[in-house]
C-alpha atoms as a PDB file:
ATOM      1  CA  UNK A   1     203.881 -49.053 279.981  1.00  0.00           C
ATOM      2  CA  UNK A   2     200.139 -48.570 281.002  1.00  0.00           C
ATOM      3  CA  UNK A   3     200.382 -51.050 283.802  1.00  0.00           C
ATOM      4  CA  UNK A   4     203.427 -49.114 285.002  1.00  0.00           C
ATOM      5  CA  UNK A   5     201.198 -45.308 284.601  1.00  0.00           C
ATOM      6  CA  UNK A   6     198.367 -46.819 286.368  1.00  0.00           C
ATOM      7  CA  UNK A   7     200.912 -48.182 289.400  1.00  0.00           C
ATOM      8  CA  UNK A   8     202.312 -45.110 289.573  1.00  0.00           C
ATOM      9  CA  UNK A   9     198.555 -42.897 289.135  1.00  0.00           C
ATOM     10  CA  UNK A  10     197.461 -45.564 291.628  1.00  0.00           C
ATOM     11  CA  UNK A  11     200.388 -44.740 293.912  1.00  0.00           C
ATOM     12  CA  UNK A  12     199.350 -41.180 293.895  1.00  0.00           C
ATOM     13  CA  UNK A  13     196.013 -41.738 295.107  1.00  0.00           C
ATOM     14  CA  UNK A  14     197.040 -43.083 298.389  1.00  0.00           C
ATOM     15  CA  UNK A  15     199.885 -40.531 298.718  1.00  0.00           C
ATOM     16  CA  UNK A  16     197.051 -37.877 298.755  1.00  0.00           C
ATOM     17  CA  UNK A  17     194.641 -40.272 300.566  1.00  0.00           C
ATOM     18  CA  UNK A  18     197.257 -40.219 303.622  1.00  0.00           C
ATOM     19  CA  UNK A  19     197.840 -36.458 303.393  1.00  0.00           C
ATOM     20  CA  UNK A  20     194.481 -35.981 303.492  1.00  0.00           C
ATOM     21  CA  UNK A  21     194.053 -38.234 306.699  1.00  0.00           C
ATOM     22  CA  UNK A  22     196.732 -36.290 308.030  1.00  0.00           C
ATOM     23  CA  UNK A  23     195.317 -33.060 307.589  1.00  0.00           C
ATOM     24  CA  UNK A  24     192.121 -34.308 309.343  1.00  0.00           C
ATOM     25  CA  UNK A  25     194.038 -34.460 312.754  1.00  0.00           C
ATOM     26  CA  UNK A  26     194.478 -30.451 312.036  1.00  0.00           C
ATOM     27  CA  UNK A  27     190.527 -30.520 313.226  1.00  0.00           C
ATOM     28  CA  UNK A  28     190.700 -32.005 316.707  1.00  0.00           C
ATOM     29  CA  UNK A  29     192.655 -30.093 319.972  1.00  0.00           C
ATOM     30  CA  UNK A  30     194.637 -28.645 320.483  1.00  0.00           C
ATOM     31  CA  UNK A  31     194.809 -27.293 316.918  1.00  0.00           C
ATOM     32  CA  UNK A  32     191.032 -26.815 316.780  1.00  0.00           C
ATOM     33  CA  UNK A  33     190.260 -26.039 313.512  1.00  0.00           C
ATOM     34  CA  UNK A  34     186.488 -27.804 313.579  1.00  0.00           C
ATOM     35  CA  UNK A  35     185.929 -25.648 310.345  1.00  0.00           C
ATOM     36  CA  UNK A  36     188.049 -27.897 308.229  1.00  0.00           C
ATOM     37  CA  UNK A  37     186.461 -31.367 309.040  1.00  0.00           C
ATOM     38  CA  UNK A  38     183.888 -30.998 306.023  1.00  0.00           C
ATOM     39  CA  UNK A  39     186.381 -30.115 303.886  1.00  0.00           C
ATOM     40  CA  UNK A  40     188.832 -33.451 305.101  1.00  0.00           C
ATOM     41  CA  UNK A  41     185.559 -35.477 304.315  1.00  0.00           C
ATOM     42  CA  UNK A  42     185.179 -34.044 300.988  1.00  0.00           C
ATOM     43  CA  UNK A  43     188.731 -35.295 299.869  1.00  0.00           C
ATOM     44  CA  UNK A  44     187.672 -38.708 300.954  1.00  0.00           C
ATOM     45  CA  UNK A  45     184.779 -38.714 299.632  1.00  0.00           C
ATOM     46  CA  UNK A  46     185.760 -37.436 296.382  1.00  0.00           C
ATOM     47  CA  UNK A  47     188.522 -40.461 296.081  1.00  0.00           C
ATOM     48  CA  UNK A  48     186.622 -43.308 296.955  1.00  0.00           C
ATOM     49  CA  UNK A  49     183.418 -41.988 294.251  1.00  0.00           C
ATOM     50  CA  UNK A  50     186.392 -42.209 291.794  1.00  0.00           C
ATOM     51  CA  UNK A  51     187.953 -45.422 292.416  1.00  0.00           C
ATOM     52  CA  UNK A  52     187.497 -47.872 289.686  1.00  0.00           C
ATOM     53  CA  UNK A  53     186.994 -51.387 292.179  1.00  0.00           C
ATOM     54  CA  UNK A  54     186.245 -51.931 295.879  1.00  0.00           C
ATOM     55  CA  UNK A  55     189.792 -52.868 296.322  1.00  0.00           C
ATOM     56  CA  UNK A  56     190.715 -49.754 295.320  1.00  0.00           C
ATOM     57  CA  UNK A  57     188.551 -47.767 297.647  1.00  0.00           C
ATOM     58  CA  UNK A  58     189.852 -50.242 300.678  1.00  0.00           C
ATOM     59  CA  UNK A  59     193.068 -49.318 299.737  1.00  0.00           C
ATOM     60  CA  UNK A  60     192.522 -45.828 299.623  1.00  0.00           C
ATOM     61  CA  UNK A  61     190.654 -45.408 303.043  1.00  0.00           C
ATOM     62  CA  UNK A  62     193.197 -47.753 304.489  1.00  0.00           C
ATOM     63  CA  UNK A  63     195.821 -44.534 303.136  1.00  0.00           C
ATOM     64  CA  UNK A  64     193.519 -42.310 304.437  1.00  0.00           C
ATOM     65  CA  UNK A  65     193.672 -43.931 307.877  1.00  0.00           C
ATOM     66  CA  UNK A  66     197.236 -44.446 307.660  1.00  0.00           C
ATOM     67  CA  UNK A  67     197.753 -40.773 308.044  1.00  0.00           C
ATOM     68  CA  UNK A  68     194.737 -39.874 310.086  1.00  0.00           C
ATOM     69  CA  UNK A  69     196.259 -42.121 312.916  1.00  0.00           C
ATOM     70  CA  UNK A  70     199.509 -41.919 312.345  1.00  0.00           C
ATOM     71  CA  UNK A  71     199.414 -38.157 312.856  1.00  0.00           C
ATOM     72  CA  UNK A  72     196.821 -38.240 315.722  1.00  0.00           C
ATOM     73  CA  UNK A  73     197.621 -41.231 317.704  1.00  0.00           C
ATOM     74  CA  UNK A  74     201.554 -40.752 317.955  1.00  0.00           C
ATOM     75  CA  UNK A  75     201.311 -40.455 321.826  1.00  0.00           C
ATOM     76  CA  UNK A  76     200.735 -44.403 321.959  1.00  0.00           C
ATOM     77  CA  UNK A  77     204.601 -44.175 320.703  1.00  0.00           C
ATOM     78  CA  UNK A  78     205.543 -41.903 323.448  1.00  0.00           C
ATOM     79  CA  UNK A  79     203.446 -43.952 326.306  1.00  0.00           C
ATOM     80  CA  UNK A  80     205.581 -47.119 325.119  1.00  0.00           C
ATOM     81  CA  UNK A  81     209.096 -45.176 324.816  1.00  0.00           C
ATOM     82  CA  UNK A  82     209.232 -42.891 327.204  1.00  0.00           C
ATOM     83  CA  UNK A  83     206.799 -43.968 330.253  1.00  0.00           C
ATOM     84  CA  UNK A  84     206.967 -47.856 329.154  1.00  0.00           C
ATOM     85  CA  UNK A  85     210.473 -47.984 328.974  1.00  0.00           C
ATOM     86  CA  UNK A  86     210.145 -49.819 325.337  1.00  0.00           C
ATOM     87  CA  UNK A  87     213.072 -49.641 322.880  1.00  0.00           C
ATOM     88  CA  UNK A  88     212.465 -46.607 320.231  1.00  0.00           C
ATOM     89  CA  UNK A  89     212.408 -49.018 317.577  1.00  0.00           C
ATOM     90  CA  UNK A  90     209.975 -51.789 319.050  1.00  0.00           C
ATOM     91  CA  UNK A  91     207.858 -48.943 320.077  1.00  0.00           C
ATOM     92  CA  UNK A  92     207.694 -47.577 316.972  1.00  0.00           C
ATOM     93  CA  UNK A  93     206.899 -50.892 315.751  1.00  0.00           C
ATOM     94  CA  UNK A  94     204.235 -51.491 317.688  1.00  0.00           C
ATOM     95  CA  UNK A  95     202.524 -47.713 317.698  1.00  0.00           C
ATOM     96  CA  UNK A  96     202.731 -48.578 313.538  1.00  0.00           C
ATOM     97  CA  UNK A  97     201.061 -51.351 314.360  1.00  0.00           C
ATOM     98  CA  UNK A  98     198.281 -50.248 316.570  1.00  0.00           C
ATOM     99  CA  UNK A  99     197.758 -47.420 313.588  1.00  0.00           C
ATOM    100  CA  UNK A 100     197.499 -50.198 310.948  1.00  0.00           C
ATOM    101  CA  UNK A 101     194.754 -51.778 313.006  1.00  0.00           C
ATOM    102  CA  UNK A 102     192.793 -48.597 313.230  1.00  0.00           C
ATOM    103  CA  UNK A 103     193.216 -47.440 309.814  1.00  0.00           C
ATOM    104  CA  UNK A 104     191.303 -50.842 309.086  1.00  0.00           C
ATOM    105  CA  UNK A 105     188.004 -49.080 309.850  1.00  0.00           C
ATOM    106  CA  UNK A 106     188.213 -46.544 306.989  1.00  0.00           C
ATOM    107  CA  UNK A 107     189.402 -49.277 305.079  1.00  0.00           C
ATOM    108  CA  UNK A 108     186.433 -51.081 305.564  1.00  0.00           C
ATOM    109  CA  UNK A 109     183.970 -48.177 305.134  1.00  0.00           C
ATOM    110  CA  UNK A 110     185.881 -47.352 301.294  1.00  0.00           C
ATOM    111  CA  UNK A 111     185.598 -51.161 300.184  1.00  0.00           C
ATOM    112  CA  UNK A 112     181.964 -51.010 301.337  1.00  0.00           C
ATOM    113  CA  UNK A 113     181.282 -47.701 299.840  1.00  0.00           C
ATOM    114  CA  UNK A 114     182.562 -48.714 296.333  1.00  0.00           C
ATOM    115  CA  UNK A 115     180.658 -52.189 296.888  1.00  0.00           C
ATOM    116  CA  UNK A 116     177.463 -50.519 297.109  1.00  0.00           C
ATOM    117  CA  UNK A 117     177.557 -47.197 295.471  1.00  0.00           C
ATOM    118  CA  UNK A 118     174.267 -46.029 294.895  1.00  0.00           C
ATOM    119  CA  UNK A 119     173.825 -44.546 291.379  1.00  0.00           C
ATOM    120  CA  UNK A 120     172.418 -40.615 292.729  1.00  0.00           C
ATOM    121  CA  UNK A 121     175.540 -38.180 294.124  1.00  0.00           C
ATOM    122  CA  UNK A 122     173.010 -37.432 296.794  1.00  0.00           C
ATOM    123  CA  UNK A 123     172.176 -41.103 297.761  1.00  0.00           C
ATOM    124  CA  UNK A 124     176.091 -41.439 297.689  1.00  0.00           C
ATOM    125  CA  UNK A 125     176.699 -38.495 299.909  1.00  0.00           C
ATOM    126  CA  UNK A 126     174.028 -40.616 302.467  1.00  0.00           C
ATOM    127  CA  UNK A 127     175.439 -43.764 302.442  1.00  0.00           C
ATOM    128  CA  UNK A 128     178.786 -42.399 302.831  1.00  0.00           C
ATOM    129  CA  UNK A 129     178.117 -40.570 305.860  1.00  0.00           C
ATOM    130  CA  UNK A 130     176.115 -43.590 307.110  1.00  0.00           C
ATOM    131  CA  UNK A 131     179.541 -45.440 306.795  1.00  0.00           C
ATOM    132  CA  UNK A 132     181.803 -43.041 308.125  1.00  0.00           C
ATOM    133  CA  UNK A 133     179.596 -42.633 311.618  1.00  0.00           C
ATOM    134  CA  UNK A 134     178.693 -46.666 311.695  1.00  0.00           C
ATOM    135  CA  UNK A 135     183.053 -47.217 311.115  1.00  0.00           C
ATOM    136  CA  UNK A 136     183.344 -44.867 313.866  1.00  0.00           C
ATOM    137  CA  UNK A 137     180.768 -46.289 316.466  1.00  0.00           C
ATOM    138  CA  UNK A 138     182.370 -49.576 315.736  1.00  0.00           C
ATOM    139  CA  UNK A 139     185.614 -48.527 316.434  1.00  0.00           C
ATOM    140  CA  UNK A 140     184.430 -47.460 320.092  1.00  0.00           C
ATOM    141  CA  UNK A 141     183.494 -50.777 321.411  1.00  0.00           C
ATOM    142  CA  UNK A 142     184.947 -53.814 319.550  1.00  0.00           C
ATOM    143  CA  UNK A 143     188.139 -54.990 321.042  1.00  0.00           C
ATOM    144  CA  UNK A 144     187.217 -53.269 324.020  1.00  0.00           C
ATOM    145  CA  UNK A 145     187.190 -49.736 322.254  1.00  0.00           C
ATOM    146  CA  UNK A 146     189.291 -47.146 320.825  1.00  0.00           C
ATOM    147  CA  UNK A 147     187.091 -44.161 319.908  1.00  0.00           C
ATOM    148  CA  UNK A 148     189.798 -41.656 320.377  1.00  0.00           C
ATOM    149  CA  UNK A 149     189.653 -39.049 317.160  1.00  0.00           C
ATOM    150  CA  UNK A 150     186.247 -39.569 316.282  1.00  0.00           C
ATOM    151  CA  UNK A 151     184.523 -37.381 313.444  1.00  0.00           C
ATOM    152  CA  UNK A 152     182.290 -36.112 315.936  1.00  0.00           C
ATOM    153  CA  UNK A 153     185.017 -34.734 318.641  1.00  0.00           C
ATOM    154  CA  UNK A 154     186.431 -32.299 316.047  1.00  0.00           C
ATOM    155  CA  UNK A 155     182.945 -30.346 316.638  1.00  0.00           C
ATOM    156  CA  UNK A 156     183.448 -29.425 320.450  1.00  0.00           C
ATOM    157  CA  UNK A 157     183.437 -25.924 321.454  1.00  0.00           C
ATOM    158  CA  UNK A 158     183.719 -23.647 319.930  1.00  0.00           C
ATOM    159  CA  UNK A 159     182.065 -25.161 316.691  1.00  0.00           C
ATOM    160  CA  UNK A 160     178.776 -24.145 316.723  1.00  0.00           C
ATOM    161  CA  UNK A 161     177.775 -27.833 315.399  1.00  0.00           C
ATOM    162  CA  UNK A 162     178.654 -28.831 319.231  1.00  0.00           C
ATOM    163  CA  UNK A 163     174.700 -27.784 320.344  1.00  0.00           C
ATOM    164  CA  UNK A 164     173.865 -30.466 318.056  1.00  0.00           C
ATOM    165  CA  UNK A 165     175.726 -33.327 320.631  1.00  0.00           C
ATOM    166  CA  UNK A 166     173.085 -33.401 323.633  1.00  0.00           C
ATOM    167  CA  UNK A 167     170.780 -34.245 320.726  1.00  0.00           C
ATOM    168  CA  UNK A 168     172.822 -36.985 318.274  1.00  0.00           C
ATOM    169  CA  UNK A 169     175.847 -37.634 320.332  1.00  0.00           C
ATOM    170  CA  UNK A 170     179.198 -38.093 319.392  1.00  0.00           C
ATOM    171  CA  UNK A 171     178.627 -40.612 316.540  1.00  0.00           C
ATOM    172  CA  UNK A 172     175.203 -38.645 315.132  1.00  0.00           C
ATOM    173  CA  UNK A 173     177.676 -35.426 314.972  1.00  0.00           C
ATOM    174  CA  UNK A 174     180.297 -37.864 312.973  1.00  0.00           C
ATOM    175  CA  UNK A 175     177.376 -38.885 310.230  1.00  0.00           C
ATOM    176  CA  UNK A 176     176.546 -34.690 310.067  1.00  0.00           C
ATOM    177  CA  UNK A 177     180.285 -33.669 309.832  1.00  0.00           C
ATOM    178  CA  UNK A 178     180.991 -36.568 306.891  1.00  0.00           C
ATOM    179  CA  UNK A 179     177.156 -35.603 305.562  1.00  0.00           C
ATOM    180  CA  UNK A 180     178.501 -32.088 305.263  1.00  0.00           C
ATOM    181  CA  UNK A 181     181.858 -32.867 303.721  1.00  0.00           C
ATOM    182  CA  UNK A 182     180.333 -35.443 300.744  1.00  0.00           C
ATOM    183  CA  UNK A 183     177.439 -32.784 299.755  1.00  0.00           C
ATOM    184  CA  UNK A 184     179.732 -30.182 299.284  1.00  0.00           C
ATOM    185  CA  UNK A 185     180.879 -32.470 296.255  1.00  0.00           C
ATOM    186  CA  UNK A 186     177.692 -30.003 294.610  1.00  0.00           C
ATOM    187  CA  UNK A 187     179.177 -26.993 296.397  1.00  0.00           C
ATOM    188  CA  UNK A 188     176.011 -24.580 296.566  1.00  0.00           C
ATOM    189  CA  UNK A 189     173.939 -28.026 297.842  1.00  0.00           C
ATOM    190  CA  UNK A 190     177.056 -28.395 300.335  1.00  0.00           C
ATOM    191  CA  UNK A 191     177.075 -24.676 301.772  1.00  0.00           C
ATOM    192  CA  UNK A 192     173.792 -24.761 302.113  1.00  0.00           C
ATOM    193  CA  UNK A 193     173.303 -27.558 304.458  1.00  0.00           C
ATOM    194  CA  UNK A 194     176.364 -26.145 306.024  1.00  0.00           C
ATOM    195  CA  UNK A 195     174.887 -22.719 306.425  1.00  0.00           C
ATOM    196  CA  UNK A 196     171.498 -24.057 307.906  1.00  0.00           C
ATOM    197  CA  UNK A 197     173.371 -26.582 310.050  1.00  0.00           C
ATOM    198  CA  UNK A 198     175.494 -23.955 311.673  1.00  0.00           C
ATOM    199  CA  UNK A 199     172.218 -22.257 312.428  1.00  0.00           C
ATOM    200  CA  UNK A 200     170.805 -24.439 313.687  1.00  0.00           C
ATOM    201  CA  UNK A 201     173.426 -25.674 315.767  1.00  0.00           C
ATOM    202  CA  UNK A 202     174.025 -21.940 317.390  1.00  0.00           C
ATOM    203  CA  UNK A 203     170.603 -21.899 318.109  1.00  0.00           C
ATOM    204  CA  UNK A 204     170.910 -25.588 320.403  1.00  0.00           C
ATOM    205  CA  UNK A 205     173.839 -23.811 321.916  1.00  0.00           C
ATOM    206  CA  UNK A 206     171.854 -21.363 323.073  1.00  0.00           C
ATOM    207  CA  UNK A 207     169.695 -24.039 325.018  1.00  0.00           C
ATOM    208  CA  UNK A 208     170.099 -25.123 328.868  1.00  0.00           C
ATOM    209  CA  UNK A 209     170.114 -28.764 328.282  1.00  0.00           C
ATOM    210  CA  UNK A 210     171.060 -29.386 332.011  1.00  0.00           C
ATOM    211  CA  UNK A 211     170.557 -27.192 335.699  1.00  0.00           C
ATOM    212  CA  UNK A 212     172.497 -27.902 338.775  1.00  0.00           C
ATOM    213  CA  UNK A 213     171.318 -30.003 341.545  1.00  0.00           C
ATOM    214  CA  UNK A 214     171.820 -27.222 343.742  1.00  0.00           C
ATOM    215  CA  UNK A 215     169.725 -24.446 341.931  1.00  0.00           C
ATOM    216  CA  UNK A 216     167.321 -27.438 341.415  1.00  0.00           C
ATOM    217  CA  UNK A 217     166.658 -27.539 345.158  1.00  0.00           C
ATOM    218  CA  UNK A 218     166.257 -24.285 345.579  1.00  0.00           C
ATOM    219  CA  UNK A 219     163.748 -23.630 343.051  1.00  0.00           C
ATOM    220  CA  UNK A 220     161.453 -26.427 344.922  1.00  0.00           C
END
């Protein structure tokens, strides 16, 4: 009976480890709502601090990647189908596939969470973000690269965490957006950084990081 509550309590966890992945797709165009990545982050954060063995917390981030892809990467089914003349059902095959393989980067960054947990929430809330961004950057070049949906890109315009990009890039946005989401575990910590980050980031908008060449040649 307990092995059969802790399946099923088990089974639950990934159920709202993939919803949450889906939800995160909610953040990127053309839905654009960049306000909701921290709070995607959060869930997964929360649910791999409270797994009880790295397996568990591979598991769950492979759930969570499940539905992150699956939701945000269903155009690879379409491309197949519909422009690559594939059978529906070997297309869906394969686009499952592809989504599998992707969802193994969360996967990895849970197992390695739980592997390593430091013992502070804060120090947690670090390495976890450290993860996230590192699972992310090595998504975008190994097997020649797939960097489509990351963390970062659900901060473009009009988010005013996009001034932040000519300064950390794509992947230093990812490690502020999962930062965010994991301190808000201590919510007045959380809104906080959020608050000063938003700041801060209006303020870089308000820079001109670039000129163009032609107003460049004028001025000399």
């Amino acid at each position: 009976m307990l092995k059969r509550l802790l399946s099923r309590h088990q089974a639950a966890r990934f159920v709202v480890a993939s919803l949450i992945g889906a939800c995160g797709v909610l953040c990127f165009a053309p839905f654009g709502l960049f306000w909701l990545a921290p709070l995607v982050w959060l869930g997964l954060f929360a649910l791999l601090r409270e797994a009880g063995s790295p397996r568990q917390a591979a598991l769950t981030g492979l759930a969570f990647g499940l539905g992150f892809f699956l939701c945000g990467v269903s155009w690879v089914y379409v491309s197949l189908s519909v422009f690559g003349g594939m059978p529906w059902w070997l297309a869906g095959i394969a686009a499952f596939l592809f989504c599998a393989v992707m969802a193994l980067f969360p996967m990895l960054a849970g197992g390695l969470f739980k592997r390593w947990q430091p013992a502070a929430w804060w120090q947690q809330a670090l390495f976890f973000a450290a993860l996230i961004a590192a699972a992310d950057w090595l998504r975008s070049w190994i097997f020649t690269g797939f960097p489509w949906l990351a963390v970062g890109y659900s901060q473009a315009p009009p988010s005013p965490l996009a001034g932040f990009a000519p300064l950390l890039g794509v992947h230093g946005l990812s490690l502020l957006v999962a930062l965010a989401g994991a301190l808000l575990l201590r919510w007045r910590v959380g809104l906080a950084f959020v608050a000063a980050s938003t700041a801060i980031g209006y303020g870089l908008l308000q820079v001109a990081w670039t000129s163009p060449v032609g107003a460049r040649s004028a001025s000399r």
